[in-house]
Protein backbone atom coordinates (compact mmCIF):
# COMPACT_ATOMS: atom_id res chain seq x y z
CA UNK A 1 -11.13 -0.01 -42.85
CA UNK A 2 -13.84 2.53 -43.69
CA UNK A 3 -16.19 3.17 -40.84
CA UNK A 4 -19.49 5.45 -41.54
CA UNK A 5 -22.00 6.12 -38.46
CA UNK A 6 -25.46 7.89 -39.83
CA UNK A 7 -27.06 7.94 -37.07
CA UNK A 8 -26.39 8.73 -32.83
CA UNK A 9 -29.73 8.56 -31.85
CA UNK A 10 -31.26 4.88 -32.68
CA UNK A 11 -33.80 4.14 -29.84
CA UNK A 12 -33.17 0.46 -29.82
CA UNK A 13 -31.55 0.73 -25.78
CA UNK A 14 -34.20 2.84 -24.63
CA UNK A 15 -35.98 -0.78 -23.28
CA UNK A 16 -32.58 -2.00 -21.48
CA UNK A 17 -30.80 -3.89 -23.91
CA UNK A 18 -28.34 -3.37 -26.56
CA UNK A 19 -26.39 -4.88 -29.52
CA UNK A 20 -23.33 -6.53 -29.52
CA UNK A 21 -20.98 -6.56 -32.48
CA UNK A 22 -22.63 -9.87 -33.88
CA UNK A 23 -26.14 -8.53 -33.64
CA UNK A 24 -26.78 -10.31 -30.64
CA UNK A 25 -29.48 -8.19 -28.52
CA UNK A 26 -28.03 -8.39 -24.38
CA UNK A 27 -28.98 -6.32 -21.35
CA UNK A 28 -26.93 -3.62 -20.64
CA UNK A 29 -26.18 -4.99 -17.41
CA UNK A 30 -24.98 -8.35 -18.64
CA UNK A 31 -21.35 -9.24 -17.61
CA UNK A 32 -19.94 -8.25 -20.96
CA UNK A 33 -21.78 -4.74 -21.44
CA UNK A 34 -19.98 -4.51 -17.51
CA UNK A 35 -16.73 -5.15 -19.56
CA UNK A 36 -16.63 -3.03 -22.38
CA UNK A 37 -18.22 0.22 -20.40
CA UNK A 38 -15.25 -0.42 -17.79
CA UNK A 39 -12.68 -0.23 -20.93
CA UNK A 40 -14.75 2.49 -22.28
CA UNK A 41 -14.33 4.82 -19.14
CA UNK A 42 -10.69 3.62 -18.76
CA UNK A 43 -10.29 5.05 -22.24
CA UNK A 44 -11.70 8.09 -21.12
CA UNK A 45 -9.52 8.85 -18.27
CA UNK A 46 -6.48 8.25 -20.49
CA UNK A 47 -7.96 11.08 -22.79
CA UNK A 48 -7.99 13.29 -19.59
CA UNK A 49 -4.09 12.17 -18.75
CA UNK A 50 -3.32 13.22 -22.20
CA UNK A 51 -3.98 16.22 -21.20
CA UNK A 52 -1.44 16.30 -18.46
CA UNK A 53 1.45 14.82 -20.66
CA UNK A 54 3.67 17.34 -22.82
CA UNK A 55 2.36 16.54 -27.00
CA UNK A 56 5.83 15.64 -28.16
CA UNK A 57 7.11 13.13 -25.26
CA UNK A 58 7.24 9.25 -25.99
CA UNK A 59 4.54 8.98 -23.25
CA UNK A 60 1.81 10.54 -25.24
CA UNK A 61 2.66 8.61 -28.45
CA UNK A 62 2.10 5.47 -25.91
CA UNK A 63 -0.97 7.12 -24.79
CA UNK A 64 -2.23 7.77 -27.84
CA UNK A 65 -1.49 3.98 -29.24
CA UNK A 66 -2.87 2.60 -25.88
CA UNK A 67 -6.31 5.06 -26.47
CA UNK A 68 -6.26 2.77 -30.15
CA UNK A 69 -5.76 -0.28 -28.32
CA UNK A 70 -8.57 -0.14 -25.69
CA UNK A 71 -10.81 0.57 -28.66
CA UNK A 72 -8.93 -2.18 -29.94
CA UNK A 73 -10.01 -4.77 -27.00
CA UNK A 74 -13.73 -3.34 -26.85
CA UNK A 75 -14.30 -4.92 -30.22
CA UNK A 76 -12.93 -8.23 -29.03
CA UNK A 77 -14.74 -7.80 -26.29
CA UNK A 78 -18.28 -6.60 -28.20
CA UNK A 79 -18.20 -10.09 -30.47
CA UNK A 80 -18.72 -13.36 -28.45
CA UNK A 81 -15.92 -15.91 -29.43
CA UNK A 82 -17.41 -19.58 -29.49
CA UNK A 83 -16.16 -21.93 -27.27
CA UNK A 84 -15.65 -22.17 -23.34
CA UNK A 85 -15.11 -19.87 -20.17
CA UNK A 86 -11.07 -19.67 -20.00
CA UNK A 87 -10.86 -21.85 -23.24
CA UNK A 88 -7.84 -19.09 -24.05
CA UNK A 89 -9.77 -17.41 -27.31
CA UNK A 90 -7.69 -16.06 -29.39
CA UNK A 91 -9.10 -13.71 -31.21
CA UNK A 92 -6.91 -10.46 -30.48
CA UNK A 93 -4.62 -10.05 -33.14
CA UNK A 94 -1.37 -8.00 -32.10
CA UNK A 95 -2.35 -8.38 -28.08
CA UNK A 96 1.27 -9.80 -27.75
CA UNK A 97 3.07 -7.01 -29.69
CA UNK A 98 1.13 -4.75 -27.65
CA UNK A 99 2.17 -6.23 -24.50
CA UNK A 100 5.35 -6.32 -25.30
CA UNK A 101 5.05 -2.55 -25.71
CA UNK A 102 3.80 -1.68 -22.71
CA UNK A 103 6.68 -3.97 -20.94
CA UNK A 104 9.27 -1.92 -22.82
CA UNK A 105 7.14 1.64 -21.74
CA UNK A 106 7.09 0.53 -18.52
CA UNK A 107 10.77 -0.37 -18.47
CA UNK A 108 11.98 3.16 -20.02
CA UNK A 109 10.37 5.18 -17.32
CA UNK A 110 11.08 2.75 -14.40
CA UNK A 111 14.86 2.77 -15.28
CA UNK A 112 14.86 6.64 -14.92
CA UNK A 113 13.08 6.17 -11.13
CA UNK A 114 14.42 5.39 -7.81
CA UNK A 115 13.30 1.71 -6.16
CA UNK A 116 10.49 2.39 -3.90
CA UNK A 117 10.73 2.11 0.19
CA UNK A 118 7.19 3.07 0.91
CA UNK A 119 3.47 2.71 -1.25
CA UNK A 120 2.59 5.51 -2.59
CA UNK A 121 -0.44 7.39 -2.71
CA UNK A 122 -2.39 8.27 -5.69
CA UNK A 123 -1.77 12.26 -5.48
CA UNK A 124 0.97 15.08 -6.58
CA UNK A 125 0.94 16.31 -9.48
CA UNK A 126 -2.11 16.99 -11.71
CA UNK A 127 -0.81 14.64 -14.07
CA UNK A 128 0.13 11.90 -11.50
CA UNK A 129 -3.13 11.94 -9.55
CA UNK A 130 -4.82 11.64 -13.34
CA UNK A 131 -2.08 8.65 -14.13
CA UNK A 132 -3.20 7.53 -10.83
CA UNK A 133 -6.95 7.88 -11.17
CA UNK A 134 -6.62 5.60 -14.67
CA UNK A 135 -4.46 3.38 -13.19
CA UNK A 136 -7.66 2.33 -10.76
CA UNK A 137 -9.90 2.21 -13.87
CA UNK A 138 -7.88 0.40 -16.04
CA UNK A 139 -7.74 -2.51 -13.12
CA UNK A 140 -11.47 -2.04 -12.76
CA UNK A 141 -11.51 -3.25 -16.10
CA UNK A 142 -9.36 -6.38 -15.44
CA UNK A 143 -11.47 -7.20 -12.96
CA UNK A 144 -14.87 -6.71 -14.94
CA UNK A 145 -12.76 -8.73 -18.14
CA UNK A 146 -12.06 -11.54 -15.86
CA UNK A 147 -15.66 -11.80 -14.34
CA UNK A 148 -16.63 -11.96 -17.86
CA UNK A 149 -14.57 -14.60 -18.34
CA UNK A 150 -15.90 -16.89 -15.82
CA UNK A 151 -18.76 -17.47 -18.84
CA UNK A 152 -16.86 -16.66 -21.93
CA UNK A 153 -14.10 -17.75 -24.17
CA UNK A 154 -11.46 -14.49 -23.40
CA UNK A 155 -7.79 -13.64 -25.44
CA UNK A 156 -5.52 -14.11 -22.66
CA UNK A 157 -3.61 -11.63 -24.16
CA UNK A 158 -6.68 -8.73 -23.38
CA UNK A 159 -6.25 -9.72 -19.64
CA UNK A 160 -2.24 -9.50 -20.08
CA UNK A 161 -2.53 -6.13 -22.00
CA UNK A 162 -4.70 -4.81 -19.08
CA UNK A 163 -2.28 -5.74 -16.64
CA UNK A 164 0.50 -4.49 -17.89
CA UNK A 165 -1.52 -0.78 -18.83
CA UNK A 166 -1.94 -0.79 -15.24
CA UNK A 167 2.25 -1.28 -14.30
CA UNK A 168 2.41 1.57 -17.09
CA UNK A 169 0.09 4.33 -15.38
CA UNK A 170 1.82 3.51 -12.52
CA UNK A 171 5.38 4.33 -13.60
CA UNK A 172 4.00 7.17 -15.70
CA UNK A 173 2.22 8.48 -12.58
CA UNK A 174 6.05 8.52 -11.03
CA UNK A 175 7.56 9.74 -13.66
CA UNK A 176 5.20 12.72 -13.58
CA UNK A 177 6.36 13.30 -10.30
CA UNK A 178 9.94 13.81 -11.06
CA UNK A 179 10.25 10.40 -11.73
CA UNK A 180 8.93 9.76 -7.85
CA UNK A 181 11.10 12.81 -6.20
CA UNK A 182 8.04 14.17 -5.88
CA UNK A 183 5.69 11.05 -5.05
CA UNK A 184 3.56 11.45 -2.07
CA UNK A 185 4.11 8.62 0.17
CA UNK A 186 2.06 7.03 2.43
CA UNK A 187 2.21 7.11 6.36
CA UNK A 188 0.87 4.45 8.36
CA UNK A 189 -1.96 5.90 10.90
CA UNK A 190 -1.85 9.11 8.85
């Protein structure tokens, strides 16, 4: 695939609205706009946790493939797919293998990490409290995907592959605390 942008600067939001992937002219507060900036700025934050993850571990070749795959989702997400709210589009080609991926991610660094006793809060380590901080992101995204949904055909496999990002940054978030020996736990009435 050859992609060439000439120009940044276009002018055609400065009235509100802006194109979606068919053409289609939409407000850029419309429920899927809501969507794709919420994977957009979960991308983001994953760019930042790169940052926090040594280059040559498996966790920043996941990062880097799950950077690919958000971009991945906001095109399915930037072309409407006919048919019905929750009529299970399926229009995300490789959503499964990527699922699967994250399961297996997930799995690695969870089998390396004590069971939990307590919740644990979203600090420790500069590159837990990032894991952390896209962890909340990445579900703000579910959430904005599945309001979407309520008026559009959705992959059920985008919803799945947000989920399980989220159980990812989780474990990753442990593991970046000496996979949880260093986890800050929480204590009721602080």
């Amino acid at each position: 695939m050859s992609i060439r942008i000439d120009r940044i600067v276009t002018r055609g939001g400065d009235g509100g609205q802006t194109s979606l992937g068919d053409g289609t002219r939409v407000d850029k507060t419309c429920p899927r706009i809501e969507a794709l900036g919420a994977v957009d700025e979960a991308n983001a934050t994953i760019g930042v946790l790169r940052l926090h993850v040594a280059p040559s571990s498996p966790d920043a070749t996941c990062l880097a493939r799950v950077q690919s795959l958000l971009f991945d989702i906001g095109g399915v997400l930037c072309v409407p797919e006919p048919g019905a709210p929750d009529a299970g589009a399926d229009n995300f080609r490789g959503g499964d293998d990527a699922v699967t991926a994250l399961e297996d991610a997930t799995e690695r660094l969870r089998a390396r990490q004590e069971p939990l006793h307590s919740f644990v809060l979203p600090a420790g380590s500069a590159g837990a409290a990032h894991a952390h901080l896209a962890r909340t992101v990445v579900r703000r995204a579910e959430r904005r995907v599945l309001a979407l949904r309520r008026e559009a055909a959705i992959s059920p496999s985008v919803l799945r592959c947000l989920n399980r990002l989220s159980d990812y940054l989780f474990v990753l978030a442990r593991h970046l605390n000496d996979d949880g020996r260093q986890d800050v736990l929480w204590e009721p009435g602080g």
